[in-house]
C-alpha atoms as a PDB file:
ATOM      1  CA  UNK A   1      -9.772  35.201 -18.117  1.00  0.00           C
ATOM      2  CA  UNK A   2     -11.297  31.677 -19.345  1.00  0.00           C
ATOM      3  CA  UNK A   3      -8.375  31.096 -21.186  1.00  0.00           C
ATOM      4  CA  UNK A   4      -6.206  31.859 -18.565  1.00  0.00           C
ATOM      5  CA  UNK A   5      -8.675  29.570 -15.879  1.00  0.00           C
ATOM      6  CA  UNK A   6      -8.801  26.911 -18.499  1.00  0.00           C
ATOM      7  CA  UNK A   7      -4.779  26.441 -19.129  1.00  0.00           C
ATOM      8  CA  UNK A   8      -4.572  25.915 -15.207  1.00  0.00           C
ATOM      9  CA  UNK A   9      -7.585  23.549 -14.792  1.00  0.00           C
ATOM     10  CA  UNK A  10      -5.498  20.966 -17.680  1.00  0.00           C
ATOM     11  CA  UNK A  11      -2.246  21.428 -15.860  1.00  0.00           C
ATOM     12  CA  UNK A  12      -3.354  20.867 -12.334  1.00  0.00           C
ATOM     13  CA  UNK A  13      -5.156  17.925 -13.778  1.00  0.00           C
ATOM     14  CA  UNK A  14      -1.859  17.053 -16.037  1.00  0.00           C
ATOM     15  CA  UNK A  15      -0.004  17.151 -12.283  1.00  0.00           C
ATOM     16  CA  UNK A  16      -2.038  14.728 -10.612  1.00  0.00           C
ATOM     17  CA  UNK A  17      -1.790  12.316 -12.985  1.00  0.00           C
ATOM     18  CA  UNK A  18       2.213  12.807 -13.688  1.00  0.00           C
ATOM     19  CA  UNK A  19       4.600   9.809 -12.873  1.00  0.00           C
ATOM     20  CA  UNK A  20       5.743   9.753  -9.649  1.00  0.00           C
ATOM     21  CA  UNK A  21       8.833   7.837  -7.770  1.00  0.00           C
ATOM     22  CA  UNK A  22       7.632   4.423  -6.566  1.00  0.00           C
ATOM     23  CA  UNK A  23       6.616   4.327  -2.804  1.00  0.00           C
ATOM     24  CA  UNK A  24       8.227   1.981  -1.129  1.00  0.00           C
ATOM     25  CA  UNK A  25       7.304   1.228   2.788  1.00  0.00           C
ATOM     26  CA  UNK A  26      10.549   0.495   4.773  1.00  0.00           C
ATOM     27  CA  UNK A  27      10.768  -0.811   7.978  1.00  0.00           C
ATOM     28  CA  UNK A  28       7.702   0.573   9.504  1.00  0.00           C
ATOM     29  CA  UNK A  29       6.933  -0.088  12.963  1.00  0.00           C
ATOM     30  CA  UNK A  30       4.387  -2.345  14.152  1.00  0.00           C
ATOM     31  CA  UNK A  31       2.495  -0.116  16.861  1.00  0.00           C
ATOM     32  CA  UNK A  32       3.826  -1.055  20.142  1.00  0.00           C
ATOM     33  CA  UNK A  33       0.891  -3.038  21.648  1.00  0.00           C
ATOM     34  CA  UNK A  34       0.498  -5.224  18.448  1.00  0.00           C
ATOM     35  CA  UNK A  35       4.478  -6.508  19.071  1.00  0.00           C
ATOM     36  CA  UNK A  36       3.410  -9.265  21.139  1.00  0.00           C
ATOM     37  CA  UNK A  37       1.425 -10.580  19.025  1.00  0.00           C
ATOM     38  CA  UNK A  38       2.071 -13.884  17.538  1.00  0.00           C
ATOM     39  CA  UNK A  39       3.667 -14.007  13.971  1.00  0.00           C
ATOM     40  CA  UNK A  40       0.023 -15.803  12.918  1.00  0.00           C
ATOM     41  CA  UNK A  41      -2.199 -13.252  14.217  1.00  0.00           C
ATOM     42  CA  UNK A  42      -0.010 -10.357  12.845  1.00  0.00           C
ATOM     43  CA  UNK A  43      -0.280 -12.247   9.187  1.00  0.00           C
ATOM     44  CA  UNK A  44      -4.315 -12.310   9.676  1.00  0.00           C
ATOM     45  CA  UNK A  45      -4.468  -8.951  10.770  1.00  0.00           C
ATOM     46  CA  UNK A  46      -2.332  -7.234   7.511  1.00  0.00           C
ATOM     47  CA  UNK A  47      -4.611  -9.692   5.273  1.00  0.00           C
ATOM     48  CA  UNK A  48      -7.815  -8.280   7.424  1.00  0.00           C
ATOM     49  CA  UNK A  49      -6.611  -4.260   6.665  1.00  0.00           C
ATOM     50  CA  UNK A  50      -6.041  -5.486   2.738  1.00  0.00           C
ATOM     51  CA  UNK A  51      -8.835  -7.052   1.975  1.00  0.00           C
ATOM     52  CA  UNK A  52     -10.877  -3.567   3.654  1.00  0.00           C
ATOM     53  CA  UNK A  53     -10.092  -2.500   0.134  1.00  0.00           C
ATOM     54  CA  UNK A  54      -9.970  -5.074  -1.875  1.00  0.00           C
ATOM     55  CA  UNK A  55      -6.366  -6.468  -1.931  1.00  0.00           C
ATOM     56  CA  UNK A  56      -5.910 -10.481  -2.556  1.00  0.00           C
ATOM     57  CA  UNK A  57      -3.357 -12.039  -0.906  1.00  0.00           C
ATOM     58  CA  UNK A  58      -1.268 -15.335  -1.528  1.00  0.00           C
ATOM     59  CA  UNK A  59       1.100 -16.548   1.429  1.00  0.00           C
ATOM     60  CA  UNK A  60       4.854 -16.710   0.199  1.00  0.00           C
ATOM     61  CA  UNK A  61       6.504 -17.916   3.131  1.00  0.00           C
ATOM     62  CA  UNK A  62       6.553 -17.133   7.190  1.00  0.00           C
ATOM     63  CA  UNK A  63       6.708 -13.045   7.092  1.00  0.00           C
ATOM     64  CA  UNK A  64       5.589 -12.509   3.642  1.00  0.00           C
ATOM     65  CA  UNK A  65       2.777 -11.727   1.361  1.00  0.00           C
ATOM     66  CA  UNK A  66       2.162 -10.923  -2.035  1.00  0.00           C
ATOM     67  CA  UNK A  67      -0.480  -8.318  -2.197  1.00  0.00           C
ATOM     68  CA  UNK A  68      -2.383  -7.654  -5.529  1.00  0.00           C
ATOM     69  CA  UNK A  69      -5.257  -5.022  -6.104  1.00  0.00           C
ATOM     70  CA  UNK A  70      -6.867  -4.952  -9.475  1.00  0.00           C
ATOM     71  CA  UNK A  71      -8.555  -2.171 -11.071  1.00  0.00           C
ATOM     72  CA  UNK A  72     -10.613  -2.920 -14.490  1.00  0.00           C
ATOM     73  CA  UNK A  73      -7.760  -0.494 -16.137  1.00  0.00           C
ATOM     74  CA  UNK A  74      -4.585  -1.404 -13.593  1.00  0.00           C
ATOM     75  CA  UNK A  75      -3.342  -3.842 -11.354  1.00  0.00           C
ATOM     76  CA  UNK A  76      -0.663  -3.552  -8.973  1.00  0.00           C
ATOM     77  CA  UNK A  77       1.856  -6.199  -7.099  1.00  0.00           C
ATOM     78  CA  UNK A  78       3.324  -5.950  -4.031  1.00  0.00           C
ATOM     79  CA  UNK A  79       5.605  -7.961  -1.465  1.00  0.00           C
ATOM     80  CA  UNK A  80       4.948  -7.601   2.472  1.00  0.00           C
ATOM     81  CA  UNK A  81       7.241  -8.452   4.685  1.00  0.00           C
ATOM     82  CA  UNK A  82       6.436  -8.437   8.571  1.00  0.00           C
ATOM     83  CA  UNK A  83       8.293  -9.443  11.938  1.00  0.00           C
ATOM     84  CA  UNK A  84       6.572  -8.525  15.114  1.00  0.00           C
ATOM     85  CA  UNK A  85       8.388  -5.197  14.957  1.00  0.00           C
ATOM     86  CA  UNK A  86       8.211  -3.706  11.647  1.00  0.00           C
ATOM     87  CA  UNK A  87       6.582  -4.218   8.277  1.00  0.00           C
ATOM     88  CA  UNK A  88       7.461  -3.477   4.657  1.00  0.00           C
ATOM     89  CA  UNK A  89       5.672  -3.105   1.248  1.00  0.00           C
ATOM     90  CA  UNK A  90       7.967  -3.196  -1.263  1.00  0.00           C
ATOM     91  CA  UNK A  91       6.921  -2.648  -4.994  1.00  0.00           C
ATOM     92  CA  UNK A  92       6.799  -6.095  -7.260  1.00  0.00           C
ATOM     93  CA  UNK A  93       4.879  -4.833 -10.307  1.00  0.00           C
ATOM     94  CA  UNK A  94       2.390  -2.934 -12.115  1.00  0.00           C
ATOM     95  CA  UNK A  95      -0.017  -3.320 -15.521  1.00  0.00           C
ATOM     96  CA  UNK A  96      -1.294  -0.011 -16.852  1.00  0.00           C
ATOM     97  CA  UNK A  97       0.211   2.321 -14.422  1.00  0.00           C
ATOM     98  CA  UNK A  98       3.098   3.735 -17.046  1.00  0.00           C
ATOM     99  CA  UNK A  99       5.358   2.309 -15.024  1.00  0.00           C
ATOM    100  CA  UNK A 100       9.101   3.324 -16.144  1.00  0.00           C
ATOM    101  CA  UNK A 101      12.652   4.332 -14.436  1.00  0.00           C
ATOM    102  CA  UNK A 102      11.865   4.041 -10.689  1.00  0.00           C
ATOM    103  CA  UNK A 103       8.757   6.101 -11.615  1.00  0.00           C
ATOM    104  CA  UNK A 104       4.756   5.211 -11.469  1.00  0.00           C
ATOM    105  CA  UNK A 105       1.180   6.870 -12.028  1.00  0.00           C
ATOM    106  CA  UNK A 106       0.380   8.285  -8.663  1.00  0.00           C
ATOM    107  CA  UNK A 107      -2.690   6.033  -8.412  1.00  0.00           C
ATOM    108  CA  UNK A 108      -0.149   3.303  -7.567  1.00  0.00           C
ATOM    109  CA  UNK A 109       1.426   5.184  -4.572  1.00  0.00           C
ATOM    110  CA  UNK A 110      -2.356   6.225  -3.619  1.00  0.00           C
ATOM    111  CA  UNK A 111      -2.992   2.279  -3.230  1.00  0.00           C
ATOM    112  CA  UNK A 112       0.350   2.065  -1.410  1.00  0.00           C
ATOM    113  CA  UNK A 113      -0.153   4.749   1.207  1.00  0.00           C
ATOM    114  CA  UNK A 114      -3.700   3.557   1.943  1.00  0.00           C
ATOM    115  CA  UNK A 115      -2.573  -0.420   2.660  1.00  0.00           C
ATOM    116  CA  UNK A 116       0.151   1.322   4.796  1.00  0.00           C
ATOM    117  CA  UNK A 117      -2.343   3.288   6.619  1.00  0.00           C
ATOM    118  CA  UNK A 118      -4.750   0.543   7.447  1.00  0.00           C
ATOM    119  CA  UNK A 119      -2.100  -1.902   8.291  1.00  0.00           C
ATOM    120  CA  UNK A 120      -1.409   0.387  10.843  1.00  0.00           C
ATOM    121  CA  UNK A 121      -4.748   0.959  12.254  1.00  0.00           C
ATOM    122  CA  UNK A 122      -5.488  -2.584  12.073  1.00  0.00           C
ATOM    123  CA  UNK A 123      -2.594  -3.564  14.067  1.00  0.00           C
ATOM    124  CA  UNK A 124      -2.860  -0.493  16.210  1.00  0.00           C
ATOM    125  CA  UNK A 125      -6.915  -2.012  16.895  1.00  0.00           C
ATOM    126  CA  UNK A 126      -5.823  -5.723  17.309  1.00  0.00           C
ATOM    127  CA  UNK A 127      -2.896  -5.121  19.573  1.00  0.00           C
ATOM    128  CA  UNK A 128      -5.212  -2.687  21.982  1.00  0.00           C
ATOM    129  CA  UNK A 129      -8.059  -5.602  21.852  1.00  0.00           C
ATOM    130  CA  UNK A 130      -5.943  -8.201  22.957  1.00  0.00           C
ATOM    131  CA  UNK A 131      -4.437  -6.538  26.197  1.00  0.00           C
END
């Protein structure tokens, strides 16, 4: 029975840290009350919802932002690209993340998801607060 218990402990623990495909956010909608936003304010906001967990940002040009979070072991580079209607994140590059063939450790795609998520709630926030 502890053999048995054992051999599934290392494989669930082998699954979650397996290569997954690389997440890629793809026209994602900027909640309806942030739309009328100005361009500016929607730029401050997305830096605002990275920076909540620690993403740097460097302006590349009006509607886009490279996004990098660095972890002692990883780091991880993204593009953003934003209109007043949607939003992308779109993958750029990776150090330590076994990165290979359109496939990356999951804690890249757990980074992704969360900058996704608090873009949205940011926006969702910022657009309520300013009608």
């Amino acid at each position: 029975m502890k053999k048995w218990f054992f051999m599934v402990l290392i494989a669930g623990v082998l699954t979650a840290c397996a290569n997954q495909p690389i997440y890629n956010v793809d026209n994602h909608s900027v909640p309806f009350s942030a739309q009328k936003l100005p361009l500016e304010k929607i730029e401050m906001v997305i830096i605002q919802a990275g920076q909540s967990r620690s993403w740097k940002f460097q302006r590349a040009g009006t509607g886009h932002l490279i996004a990098t979070q660095v972890d002692p072991k990883f780091s991880a580079t993204v593009d953003v690209y934003f209109t007043q209607q949607n939003y992308r994140i779109i993958h750029n590059s990776t150090t330590g993340l076994k990165e290979q063939n359109g496939t990356v450790h999951s804690h890249y795609n757990f980074w992704v998801r969360n900058l996704e998520h608090d873009i949205e709630t940011y926006l969702n926030n910022a657009g309520t607060l300013a009608n």
